[in-house]
Protein backbone atom coordinates (compact mmCIF):
# COMPACT_ATOMS: atom_id res chain seq x y z
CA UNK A 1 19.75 14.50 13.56
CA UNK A 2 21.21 13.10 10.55
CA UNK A 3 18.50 13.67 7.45
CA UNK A 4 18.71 10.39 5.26
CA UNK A 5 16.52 8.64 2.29
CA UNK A 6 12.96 8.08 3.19
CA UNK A 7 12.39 10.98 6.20
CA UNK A 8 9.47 12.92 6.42
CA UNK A 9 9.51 15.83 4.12
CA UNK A 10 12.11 14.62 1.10
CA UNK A 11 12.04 13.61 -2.33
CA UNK A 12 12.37 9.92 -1.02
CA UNK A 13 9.73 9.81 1.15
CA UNK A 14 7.30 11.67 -1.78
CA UNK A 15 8.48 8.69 -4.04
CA UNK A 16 7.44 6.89 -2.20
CA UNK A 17 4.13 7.75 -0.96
CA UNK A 18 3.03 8.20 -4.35
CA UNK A 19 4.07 4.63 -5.74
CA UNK A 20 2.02 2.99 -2.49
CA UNK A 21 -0.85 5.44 -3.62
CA UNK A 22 -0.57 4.66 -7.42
CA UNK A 23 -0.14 0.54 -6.87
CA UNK A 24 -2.75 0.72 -4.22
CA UNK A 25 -4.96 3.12 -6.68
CA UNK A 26 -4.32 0.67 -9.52
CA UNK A 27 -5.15 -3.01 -7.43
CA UNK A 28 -8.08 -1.67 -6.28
CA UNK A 29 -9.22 -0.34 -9.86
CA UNK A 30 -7.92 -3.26 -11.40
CA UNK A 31 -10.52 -5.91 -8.56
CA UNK A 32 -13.75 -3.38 -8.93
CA UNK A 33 -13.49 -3.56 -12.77
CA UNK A 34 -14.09 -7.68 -12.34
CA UNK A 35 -18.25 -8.41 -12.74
CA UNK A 36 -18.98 -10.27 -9.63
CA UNK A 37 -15.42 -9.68 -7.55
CA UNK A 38 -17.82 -9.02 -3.96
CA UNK A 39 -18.57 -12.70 -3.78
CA UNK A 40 -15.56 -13.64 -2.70
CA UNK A 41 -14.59 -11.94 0.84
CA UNK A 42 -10.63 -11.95 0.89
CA UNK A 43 -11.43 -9.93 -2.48
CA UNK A 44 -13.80 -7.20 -0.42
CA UNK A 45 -11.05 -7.43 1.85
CA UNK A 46 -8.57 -6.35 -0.36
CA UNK A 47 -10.41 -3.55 -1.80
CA UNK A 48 -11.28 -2.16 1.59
CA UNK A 49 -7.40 -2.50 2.41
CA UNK A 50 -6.14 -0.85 -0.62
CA UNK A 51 -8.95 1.75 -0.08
CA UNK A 52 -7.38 2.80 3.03
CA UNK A 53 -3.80 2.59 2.09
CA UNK A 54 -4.32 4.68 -0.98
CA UNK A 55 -6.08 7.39 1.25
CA UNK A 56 -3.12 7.46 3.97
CA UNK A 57 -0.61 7.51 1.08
CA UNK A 58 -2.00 10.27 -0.35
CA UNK A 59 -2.25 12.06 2.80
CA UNK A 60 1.45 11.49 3.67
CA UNK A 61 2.33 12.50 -0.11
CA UNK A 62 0.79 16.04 0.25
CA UNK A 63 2.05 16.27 3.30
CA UNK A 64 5.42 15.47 2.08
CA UNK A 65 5.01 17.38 -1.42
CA UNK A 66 4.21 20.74 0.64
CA UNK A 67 7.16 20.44 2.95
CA UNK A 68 9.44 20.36 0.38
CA UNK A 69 7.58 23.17 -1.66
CA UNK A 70 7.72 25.21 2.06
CA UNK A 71 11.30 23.87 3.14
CA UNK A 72 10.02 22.32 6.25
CA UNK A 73 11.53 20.19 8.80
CA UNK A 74 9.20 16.95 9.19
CA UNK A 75 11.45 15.67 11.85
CA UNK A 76 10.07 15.59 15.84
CA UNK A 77 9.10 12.29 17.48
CA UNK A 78 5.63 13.20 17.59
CA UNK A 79 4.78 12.80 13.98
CA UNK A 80 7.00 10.11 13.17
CA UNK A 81 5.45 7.92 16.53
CA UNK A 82 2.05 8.74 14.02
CA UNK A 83 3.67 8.12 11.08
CA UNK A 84 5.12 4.43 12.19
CA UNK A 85 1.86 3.63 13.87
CA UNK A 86 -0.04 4.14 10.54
CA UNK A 87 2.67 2.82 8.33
CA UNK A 88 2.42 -0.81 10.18
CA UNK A 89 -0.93 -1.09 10.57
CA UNK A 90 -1.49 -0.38 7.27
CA UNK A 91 1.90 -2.52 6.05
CA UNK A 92 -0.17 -5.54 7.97
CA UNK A 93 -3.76 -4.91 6.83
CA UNK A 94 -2.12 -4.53 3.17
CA UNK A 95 -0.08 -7.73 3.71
CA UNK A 96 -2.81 -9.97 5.20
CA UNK A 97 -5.03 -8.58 2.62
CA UNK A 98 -3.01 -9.29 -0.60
CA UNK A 99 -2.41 -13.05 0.84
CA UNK A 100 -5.49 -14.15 1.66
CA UNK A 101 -6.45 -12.37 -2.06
CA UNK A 102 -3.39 -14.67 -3.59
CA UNK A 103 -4.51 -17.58 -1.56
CA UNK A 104 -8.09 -17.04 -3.17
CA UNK A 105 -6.86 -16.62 -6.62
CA UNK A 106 -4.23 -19.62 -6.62
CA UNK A 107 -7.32 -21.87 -5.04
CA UNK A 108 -10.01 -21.07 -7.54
CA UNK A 109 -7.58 -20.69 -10.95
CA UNK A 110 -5.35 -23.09 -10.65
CA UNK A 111 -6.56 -26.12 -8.11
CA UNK A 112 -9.73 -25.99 -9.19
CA UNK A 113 -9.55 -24.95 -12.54
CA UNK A 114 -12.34 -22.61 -12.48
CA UNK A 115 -10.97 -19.77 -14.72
CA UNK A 116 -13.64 -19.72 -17.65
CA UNK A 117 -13.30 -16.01 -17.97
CA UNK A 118 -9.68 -15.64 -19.08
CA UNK A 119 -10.05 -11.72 -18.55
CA UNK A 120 -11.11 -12.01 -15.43
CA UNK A 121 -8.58 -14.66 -14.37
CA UNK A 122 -5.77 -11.93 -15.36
CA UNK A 123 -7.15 -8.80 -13.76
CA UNK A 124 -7.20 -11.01 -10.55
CA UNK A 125 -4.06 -11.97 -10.53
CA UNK A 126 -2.69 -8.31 -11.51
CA UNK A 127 -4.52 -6.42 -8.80
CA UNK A 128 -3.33 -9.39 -6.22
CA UNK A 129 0.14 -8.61 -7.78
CA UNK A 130 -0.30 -4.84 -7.55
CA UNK A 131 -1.21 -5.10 -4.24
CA UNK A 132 1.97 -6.64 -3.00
CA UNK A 133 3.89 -4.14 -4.82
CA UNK A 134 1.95 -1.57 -2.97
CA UNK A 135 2.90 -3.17 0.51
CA UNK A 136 6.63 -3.48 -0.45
CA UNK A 137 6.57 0.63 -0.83
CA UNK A 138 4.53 0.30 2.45
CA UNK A 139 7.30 -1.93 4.12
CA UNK A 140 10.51 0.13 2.77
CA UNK A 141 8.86 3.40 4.09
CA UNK A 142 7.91 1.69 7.59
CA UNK A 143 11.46 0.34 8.28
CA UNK A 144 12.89 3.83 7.63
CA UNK A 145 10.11 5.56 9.87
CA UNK A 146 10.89 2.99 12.39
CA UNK A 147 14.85 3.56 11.53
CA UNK A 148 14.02 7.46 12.36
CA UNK A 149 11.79 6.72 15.54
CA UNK A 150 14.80 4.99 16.76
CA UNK A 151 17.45 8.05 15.85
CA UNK A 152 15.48 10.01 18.27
């Protein structure tokens, strides 16, 4: 099997792992920071989801971080079934989460004009924005899982 960007067990795939652990680490920093974020659900929402994807990310990143320290082979159908079922459900609950979030933020800050604390206005709108940048990492590493699933 041909070895390309992104498999289990490179420098890619740590990359990665690490910058959906870091923007998911940072959005949900960035919402539990805000004074009063838990009345809103799609925010909860978004913490829980960013809670989780930061935890599986940092899973896969060890895992990927001691391969390449040990020189292992990441690559049988087993682990990358796992690793394609976790990437998607959490590449949807990340999604739907960050949407619902935007849809929140756009309703109360801009339509309604509700925004009297400026600071919290902003860190709203950068862990919403963090958290899409966390499911793009999600998305480019579940296409290539899915790519390798395929290759088998």
């Amino acid at each position: 099997m041909r070895v390309f960007a992104g498999t289990p067990g490179t420098l890619t795939a740590l990359m990665l792992r690490v910058s959906q652990c870091m923007f998911a680490s940072c959005s949900l920093v960035s919402m539990v920071t805000i004074p009063r974020f838990s009345t809103v659900t799609a925010f909860c929402y978004l913490i829980a989801s960013m809670g989780v994807l930061a935890i599986w990310s940092l899973g896969l990143a060890c895992m990927d971080a001691y391969a390449i320290t040990r020189k292992k082979d990441l690559c049988n159908a087993a682990l990358v079934s796992i690793l394609v079922v976790g990437d998607w459900l959490t590449g949807i609950l990340s999604l739907s989460a960050a949407s619902a979030s935007a849809g929140v933020s756009v309703l109360y800050f801009h339509d309604l004009d509700d925004c009297s604390n400026i600071q919290g206005c902003s860190k709203y709108q950068l862990s919403v924005s963090l958290a899409f940048l966390s499911w793009i990492s999600v998305h480019a590493s579940s296409l290539i899982m899915l790519w390798l699933l395929a290759a088998f």
